[in-house]
C-alpha atoms as a PDB file:
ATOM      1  CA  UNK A   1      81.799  72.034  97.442  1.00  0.00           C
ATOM      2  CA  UNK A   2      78.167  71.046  96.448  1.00  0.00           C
ATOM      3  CA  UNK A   3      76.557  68.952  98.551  1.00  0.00           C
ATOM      4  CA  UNK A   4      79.085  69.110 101.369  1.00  0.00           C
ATOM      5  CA  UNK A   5      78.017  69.511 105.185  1.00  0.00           C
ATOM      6  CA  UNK A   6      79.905  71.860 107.704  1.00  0.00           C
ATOM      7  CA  UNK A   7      80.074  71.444 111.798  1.00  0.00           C
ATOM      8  CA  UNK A   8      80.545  75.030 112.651  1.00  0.00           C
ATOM      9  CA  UNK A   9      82.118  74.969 116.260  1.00  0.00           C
ATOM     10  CA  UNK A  10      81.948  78.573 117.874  1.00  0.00           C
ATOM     11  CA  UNK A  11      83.692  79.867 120.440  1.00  0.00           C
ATOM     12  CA  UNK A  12      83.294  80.035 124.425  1.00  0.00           C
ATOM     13  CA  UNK A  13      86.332  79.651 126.356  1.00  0.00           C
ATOM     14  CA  UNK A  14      87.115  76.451 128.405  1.00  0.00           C
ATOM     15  CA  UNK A  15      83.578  76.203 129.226  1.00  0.00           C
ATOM     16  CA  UNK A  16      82.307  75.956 125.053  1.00  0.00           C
ATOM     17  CA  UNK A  17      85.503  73.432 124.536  1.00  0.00           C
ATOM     18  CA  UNK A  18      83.704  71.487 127.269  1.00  0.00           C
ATOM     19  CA  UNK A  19      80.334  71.498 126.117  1.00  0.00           C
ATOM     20  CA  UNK A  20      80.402  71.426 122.397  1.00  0.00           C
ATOM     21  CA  UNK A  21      82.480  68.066 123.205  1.00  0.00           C
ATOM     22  CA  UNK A  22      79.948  66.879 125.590  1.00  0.00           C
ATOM     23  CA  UNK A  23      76.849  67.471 123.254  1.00  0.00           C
ATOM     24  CA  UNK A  24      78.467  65.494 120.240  1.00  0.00           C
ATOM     25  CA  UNK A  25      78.931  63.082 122.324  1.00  0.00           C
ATOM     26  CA  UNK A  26      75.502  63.050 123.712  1.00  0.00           C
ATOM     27  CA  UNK A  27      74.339  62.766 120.398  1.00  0.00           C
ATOM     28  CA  UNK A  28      76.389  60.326 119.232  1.00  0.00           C
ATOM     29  CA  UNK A  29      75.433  58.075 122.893  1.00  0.00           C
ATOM     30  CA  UNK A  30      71.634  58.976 122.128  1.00  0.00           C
ATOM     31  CA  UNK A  31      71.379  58.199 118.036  1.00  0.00           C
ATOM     32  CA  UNK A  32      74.930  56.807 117.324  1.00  0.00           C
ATOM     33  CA  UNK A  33      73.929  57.140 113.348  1.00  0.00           C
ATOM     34  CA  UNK A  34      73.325  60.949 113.492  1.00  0.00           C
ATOM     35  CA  UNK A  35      76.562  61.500 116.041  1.00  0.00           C
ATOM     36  CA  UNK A  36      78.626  59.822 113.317  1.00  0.00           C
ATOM     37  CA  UNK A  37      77.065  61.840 110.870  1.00  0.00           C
ATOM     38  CA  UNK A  38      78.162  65.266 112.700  1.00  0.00           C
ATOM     39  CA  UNK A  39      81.947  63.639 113.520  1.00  0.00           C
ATOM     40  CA  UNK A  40      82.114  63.068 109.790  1.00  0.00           C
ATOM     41  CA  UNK A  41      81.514  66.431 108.413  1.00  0.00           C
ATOM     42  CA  UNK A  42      83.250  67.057 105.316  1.00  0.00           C
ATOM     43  CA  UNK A  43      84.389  70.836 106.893  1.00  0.00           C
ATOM     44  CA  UNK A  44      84.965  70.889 110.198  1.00  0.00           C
ATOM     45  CA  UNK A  45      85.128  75.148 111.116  1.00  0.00           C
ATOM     46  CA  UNK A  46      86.583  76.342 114.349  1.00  0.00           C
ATOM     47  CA  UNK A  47      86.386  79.429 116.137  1.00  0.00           C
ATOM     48  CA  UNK A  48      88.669  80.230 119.500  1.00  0.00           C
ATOM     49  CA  UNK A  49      86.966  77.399 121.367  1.00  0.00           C
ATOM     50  CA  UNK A  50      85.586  75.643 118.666  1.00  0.00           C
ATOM     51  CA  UNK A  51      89.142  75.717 117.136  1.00  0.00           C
ATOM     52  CA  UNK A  52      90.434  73.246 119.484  1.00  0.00           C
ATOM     53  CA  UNK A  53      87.474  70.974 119.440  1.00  0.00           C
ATOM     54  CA  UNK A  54      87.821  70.481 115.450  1.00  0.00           C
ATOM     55  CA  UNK A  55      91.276  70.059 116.269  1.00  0.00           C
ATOM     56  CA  UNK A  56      90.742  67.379 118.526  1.00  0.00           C
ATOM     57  CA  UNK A  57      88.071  65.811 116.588  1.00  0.00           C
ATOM     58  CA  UNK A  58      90.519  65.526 113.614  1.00  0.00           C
ATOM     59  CA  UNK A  59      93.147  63.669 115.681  1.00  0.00           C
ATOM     60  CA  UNK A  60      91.887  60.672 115.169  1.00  0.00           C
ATOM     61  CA  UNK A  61      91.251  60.384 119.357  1.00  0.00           C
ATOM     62  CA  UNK A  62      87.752  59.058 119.823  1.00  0.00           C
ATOM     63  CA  UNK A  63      84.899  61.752 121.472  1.00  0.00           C
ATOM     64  CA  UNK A  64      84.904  59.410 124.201  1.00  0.00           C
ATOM     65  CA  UNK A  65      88.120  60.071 125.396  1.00  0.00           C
ATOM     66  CA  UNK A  66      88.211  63.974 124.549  1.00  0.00           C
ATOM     67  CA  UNK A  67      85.231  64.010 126.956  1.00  0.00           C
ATOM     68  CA  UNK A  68      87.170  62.153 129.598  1.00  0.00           C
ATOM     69  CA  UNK A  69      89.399  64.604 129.076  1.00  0.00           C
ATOM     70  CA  UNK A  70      87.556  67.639 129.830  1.00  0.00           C
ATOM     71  CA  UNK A  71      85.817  65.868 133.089  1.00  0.00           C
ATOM     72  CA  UNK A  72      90.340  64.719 134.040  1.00  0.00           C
ATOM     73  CA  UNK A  73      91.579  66.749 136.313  1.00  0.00           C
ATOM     74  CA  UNK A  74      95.266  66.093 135.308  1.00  0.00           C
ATOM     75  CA  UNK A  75      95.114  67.016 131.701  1.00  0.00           C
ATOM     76  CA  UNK A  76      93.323  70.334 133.333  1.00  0.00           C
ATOM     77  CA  UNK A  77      96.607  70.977 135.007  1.00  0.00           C
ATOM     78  CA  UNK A  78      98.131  72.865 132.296  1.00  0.00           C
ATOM     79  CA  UNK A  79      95.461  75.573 131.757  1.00  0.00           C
ATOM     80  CA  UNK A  80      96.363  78.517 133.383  1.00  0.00           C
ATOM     81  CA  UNK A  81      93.398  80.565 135.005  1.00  0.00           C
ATOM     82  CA  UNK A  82      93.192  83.684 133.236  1.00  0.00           C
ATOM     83  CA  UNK A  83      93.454  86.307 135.772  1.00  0.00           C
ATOM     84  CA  UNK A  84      90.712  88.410 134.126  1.00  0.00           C
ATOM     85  CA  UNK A  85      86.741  88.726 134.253  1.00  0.00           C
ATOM     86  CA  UNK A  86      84.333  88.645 131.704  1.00  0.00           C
ATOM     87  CA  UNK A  87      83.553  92.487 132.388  1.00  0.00           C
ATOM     88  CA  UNK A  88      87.415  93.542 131.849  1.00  0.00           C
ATOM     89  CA  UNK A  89      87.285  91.412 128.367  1.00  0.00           C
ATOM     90  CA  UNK A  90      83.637  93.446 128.141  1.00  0.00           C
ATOM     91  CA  UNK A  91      85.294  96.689 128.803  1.00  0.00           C
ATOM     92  CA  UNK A  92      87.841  96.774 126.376  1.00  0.00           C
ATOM     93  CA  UNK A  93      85.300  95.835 123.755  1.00  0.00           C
ATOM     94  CA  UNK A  94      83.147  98.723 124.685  1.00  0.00           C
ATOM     95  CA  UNK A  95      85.833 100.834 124.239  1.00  0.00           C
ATOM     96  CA  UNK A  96      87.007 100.073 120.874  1.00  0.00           C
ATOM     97  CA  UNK A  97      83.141 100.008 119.706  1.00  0.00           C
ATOM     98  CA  UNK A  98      82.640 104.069 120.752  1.00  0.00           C
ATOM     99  CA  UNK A  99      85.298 104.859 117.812  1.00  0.00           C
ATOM    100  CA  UNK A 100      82.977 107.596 116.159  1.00  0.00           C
ATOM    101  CA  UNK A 101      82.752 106.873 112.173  1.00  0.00           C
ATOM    102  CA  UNK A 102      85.266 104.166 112.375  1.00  0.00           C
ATOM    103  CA  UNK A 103      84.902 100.762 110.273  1.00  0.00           C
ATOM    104  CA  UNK A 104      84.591  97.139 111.383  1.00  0.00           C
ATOM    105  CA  UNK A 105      87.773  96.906 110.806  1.00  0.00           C
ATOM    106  CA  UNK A 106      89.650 100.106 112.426  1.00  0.00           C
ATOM    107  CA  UNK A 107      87.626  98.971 115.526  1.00  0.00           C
ATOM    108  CA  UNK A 108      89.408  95.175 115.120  1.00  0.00           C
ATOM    109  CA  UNK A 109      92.410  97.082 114.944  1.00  0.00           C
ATOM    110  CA  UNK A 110      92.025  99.186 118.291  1.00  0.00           C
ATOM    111  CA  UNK A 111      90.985  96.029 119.567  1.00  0.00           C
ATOM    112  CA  UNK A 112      93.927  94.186 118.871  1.00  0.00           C
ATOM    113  CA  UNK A 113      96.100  97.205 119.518  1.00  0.00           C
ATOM    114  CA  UNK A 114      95.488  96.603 123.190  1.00  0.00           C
ATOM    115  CA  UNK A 115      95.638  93.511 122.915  1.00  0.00           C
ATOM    116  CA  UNK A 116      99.244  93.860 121.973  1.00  0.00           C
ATOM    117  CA  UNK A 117     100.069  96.328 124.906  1.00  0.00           C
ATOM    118  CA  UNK A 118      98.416  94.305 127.130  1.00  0.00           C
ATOM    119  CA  UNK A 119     100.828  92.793 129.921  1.00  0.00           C
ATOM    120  CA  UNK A 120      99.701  89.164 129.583  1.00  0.00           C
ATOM    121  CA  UNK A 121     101.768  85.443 129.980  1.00  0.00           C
ATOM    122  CA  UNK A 122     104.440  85.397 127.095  1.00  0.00           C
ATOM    123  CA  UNK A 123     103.856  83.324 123.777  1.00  0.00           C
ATOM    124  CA  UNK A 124     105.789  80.696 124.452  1.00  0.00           C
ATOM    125  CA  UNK A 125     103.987  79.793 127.486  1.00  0.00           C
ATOM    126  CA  UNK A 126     100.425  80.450 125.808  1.00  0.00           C
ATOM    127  CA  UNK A 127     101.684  78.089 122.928  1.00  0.00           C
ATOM    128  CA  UNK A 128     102.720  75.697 125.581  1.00  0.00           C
ATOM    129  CA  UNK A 129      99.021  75.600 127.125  1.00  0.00           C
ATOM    130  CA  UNK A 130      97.476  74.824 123.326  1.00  0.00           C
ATOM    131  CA  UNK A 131     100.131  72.016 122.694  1.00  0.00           C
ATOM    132  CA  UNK A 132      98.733  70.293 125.742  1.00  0.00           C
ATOM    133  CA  UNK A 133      95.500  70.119 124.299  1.00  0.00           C
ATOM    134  CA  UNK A 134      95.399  69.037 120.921  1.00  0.00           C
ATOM    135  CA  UNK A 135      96.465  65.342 120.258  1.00  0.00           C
ATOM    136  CA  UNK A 136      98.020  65.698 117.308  1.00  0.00           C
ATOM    137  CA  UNK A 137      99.644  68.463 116.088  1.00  0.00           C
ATOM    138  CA  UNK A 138      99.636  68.145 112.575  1.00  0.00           C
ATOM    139  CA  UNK A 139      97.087  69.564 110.352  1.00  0.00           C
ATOM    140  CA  UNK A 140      94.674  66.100 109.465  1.00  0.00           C
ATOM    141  CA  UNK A 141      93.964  65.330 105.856  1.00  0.00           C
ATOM    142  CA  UNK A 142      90.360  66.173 106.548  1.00  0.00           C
ATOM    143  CA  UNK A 143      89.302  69.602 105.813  1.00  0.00           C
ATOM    144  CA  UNK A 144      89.751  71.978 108.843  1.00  0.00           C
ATOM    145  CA  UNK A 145      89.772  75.678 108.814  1.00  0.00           C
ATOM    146  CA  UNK A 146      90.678  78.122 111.655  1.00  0.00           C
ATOM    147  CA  UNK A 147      89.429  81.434 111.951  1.00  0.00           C
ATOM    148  CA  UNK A 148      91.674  84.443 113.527  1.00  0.00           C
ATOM    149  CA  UNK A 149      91.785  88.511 113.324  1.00  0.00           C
ATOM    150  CA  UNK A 150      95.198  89.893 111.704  1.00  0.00           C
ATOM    151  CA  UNK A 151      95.402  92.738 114.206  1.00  0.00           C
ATOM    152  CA  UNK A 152      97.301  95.087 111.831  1.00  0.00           C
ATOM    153  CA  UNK A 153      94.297  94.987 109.431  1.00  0.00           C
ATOM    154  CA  UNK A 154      91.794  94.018 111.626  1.00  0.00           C
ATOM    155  CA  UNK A 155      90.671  91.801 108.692  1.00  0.00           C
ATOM    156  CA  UNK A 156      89.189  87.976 109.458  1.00  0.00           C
ATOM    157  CA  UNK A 157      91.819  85.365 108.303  1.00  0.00           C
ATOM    158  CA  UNK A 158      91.124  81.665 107.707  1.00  0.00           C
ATOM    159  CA  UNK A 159      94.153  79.386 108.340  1.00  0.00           C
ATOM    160  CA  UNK A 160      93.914  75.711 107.033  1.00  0.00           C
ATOM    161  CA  UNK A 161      95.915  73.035 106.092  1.00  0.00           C
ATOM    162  CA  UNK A 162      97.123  75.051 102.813  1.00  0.00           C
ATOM    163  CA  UNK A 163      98.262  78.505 104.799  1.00  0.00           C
ATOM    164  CA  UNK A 164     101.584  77.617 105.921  1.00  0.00           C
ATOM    165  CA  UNK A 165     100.754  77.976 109.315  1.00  0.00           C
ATOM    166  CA  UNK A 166     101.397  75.001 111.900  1.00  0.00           C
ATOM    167  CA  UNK A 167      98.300  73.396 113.355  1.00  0.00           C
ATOM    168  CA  UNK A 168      99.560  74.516 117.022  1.00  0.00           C
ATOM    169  CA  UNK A 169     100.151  78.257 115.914  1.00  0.00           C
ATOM    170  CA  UNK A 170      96.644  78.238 114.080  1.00  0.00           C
ATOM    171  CA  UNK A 171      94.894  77.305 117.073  1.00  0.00           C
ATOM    172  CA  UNK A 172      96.844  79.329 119.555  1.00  0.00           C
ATOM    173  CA  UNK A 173      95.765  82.657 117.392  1.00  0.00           C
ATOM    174  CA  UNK A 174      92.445  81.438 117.002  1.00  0.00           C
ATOM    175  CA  UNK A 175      92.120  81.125 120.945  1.00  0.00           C
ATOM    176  CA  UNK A 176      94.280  84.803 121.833  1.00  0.00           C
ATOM    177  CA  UNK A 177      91.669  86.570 123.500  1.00  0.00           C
ATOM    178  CA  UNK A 178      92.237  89.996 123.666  1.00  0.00           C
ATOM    179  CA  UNK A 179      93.403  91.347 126.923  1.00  0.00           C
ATOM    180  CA  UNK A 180      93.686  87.770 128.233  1.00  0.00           C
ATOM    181  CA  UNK A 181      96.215  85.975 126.045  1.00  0.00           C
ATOM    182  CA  UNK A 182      98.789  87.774 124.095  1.00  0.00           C
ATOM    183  CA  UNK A 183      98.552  88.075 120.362  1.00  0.00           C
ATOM    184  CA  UNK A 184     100.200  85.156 118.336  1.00  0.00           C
ATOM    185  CA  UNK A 185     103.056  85.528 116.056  1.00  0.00           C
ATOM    186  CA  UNK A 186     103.157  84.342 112.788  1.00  0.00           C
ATOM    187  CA  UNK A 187     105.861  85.193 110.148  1.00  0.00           C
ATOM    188  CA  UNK A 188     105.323  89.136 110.199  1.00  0.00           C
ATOM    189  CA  UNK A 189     101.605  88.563 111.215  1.00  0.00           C
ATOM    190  CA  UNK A 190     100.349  88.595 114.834  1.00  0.00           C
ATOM    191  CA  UNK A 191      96.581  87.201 115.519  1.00  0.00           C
ATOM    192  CA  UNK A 192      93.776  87.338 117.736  1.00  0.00           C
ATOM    193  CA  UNK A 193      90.748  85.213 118.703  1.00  0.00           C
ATOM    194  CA  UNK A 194      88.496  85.204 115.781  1.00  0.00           C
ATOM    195  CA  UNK A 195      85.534  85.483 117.857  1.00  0.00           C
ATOM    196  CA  UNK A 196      86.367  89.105 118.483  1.00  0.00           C
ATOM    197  CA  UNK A 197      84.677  89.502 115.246  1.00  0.00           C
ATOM    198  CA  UNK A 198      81.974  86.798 115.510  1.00  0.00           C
ATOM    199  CA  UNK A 199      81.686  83.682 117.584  1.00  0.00           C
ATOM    200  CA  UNK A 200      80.647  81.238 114.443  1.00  0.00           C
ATOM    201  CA  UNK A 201      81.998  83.010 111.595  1.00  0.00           C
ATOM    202  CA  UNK A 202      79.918  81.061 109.209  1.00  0.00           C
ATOM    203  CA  UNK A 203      81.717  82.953 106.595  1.00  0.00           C
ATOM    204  CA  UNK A 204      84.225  80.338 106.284  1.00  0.00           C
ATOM    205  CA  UNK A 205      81.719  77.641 105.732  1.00  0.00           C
ATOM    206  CA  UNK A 206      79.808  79.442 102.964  1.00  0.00           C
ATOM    207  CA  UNK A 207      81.131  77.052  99.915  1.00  0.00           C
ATOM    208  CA  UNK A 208      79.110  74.199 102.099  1.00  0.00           C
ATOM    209  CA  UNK A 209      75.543  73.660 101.645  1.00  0.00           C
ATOM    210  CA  UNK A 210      74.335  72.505 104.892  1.00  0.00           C
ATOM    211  CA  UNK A 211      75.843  73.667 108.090  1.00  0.00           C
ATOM    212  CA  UNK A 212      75.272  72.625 112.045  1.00  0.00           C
ATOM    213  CA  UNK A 213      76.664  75.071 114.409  1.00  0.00           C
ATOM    214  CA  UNK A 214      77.197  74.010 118.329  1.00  0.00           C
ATOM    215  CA  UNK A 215      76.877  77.897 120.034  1.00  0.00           C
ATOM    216  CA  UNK A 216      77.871  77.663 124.051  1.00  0.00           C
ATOM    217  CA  UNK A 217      75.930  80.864 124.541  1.00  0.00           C
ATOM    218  CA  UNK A 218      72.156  82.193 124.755  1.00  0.00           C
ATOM    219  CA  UNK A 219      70.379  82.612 121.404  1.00  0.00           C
ATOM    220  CA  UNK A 220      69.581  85.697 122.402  1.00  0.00           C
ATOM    221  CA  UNK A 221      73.162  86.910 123.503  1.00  0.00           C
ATOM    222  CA  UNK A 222      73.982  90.512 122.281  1.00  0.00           C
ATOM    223  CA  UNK A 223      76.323  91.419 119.700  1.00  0.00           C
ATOM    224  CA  UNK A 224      78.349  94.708 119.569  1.00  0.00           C
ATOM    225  CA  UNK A 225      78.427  93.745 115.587  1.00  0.00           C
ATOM    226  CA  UNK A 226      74.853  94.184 114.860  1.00  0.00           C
ATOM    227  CA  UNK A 227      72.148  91.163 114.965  1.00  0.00           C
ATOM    228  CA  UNK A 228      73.991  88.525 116.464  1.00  0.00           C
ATOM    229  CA  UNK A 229      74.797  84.959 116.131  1.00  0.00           C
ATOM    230  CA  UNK A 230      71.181  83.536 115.704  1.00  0.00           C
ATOM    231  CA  UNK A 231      70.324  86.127 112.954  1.00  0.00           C
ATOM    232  CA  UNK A 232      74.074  85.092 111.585  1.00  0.00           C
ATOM    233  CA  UNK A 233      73.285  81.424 111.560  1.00  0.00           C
ATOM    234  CA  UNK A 234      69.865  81.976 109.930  1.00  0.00           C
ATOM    235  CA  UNK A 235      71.435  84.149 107.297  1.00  0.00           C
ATOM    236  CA  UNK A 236      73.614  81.061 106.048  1.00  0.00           C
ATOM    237  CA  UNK A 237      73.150  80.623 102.588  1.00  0.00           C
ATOM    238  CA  UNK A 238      72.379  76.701 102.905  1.00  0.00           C
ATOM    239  CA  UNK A 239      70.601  74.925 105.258  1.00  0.00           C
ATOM    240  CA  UNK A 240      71.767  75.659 108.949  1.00  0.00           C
ATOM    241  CA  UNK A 241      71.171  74.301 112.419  1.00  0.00           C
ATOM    242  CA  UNK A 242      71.867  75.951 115.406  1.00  0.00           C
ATOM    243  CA  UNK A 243      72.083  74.513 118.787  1.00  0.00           C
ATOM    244  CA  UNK A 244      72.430  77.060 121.652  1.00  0.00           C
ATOM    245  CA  UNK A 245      73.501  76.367 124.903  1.00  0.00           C
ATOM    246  CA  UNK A 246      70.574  76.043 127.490  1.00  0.00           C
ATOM    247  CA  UNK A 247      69.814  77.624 130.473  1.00  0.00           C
ATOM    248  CA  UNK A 248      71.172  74.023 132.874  1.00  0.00           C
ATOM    249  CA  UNK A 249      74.431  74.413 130.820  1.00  0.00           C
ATOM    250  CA  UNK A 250      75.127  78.257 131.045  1.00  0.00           C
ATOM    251  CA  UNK A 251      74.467  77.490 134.890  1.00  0.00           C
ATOM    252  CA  UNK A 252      77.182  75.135 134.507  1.00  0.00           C
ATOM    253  CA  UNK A 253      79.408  77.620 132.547  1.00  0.00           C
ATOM    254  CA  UNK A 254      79.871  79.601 135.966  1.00  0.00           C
ATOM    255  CA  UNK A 255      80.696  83.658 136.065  1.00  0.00           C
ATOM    256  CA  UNK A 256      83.821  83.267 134.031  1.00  0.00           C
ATOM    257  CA  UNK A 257      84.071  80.537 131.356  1.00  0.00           C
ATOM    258  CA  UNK A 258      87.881  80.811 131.068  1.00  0.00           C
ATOM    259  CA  UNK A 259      88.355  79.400 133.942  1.00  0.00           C
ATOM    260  CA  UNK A 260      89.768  76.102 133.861  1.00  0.00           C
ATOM    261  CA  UNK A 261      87.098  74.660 137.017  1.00  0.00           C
ATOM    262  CA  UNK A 262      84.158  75.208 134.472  1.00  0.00           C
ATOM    263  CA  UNK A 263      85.608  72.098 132.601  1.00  0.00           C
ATOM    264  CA  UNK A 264      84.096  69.247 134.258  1.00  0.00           C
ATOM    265  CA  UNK A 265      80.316  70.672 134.609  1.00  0.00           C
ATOM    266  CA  UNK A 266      80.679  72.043 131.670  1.00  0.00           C
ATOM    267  CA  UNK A 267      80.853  68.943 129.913  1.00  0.00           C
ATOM    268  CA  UNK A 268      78.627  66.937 131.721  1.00  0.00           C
ATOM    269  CA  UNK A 269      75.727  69.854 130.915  1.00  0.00           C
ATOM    270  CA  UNK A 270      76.741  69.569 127.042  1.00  0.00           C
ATOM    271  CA  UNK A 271      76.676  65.547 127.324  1.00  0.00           C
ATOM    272  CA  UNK A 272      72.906  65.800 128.907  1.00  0.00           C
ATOM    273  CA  UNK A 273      71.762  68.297 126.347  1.00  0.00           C
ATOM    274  CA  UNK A 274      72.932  66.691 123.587  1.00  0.00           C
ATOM    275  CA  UNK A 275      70.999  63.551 124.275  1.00  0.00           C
ATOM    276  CA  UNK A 276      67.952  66.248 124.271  1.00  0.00           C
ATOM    277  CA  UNK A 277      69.212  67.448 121.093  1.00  0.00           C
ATOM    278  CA  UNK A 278      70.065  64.313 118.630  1.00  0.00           C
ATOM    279  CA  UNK A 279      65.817  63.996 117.572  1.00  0.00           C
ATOM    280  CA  UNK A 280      66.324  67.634 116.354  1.00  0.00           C
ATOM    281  CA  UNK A 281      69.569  67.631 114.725  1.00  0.00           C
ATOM    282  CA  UNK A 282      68.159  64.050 113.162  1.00  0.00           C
ATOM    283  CA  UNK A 283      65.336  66.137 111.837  1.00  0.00           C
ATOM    284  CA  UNK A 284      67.828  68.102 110.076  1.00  0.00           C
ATOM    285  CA  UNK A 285      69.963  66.127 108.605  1.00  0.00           C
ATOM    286  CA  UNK A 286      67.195  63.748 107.274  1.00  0.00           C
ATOM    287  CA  UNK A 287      66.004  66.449 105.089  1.00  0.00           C
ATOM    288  CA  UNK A 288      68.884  67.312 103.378  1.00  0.00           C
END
């Protein structure tokens, strides 16, 4: 995989769907050369959120039209608001991370053991909610790869084209949040979002050699895993670009970024920024 580029899509609820759609297409309205340049990554890597947007952007459905659809209020319709706030999701996390002595991994494993007791909407209906949003639902002949948390081993698991997983199922366990959406089901496996155990996971873009990650949260946002995303992102081994979410967009994001009336401003904030952003991200590819 010399040579090859990665757009590392992180995760963020309905709000970072929104916005990582509406900065690439920013960038691609402000220098169309560079936005192509980004759309035609040879790796596209997703992350809850950032699943479904390299899902959608491997559909073959033009950006413009995936950011109509995050500003439509019908194809909003099927999201279901989650019920739950940010400090519940915060909570459980907290709890799982006081586990004296225990491993990454054992505290995955708490963390998804709630998630499994956790009285949520059943997995049909969740599956239902992730078929509305991706326009195809077959894996693309691109290179796309899915990051989840196998809550028996607590253990990150990327899911591409080559894992016997459907693209729908991929996504869905990708985008379980714990204590918000139940785990997903696969074979004997059952998943969670793989931003429980980071939000970019750059991990599964390591064989690349350049990487740009869109990050709908603060550079500076904590990380009950240690040094966080930025210190993640800078620790690439390749050349890496990160562009954080501003302070006009988290605005934007609201209190709760699951829920689905985030969308709209949401996107609009990513569109503005990205136009902002396309000299920068220029800059970097130019000097690869």
């Amino acid at each position: 995989m010399s040579g090859t580029r990665a757009l590392v899509l992180a995760g963020g609820g309905l709000a970072g769907i929104a916005w990582e759609t509406g900065v690439l297409l920013g960038i691609l309205e402000e220098a169309p050369e560079v936005g192509r340049q980004l759309l035609d990554s040879d790796v596209l890597v997703g992350t809850s959120a950032g699943s479904t947007v390299a899902a959608q952007l491997s559909s073959g459905m033009g950006l413009t039209e995936l950011f109509e659809r995050q500003r439509s209020e019908s194809h909003g319709a099927h999201e279901i608001h989650p019920g739950v706030s940010i400090d519940a999701i915060t909570d459980l996390f907290l709890k799982a991370m006081t586990i004296p002595d225990a491993t990454r991994e054992q505290k995955l494993q708490k963390i998804g053991a709630v998630a499994a007791g956790t009285d949520t909407v059943g997995e049909a209906v969740r599956r239902t909610v992730i078929e509305h949003r991706l326009p195809s639902h077959d894996w693309p002949a691109r290179i796309l790869r899915v990051t989840a948390i196998n809550i028996a081993t607590g253990e990150l698991v990327v899911l591409d084209a080559s894992s016997g997983v459907t693209l729908v199922d991929a996504v869905a366990a990708s985008c379980a949040v714990p204590g918000v959406w139940p785990p997903v089901t696969i074979g004997e496996r059952r998943f969670m979002d793989g931003g429980v155990s980071s939000t970019v996971n750059m991990s599964a873009a390591a064989d690349c050699a350049a990487a740009v990650a869109l990050v709908p949260s603060p550079a500076d946002s904590p990380s009950p895993w240690g040094a966080g995303t930025a210190a993640e992102i800078k620790a690439f081994p390749g050349a890496a670009l990160a562009v954080f979410a501003d302070d006009d967009a988290l605005a934007a994001f609201g209190p709760n970024p699951l829920d689905p009336a985030c969308r709209a401003p949401a996107a609009e904030a990513g569109r503005v920024q990205g136009r902002r952003e396309a000299a920068r991200v220029a800059d970097f590819l130019s000097g690869l």
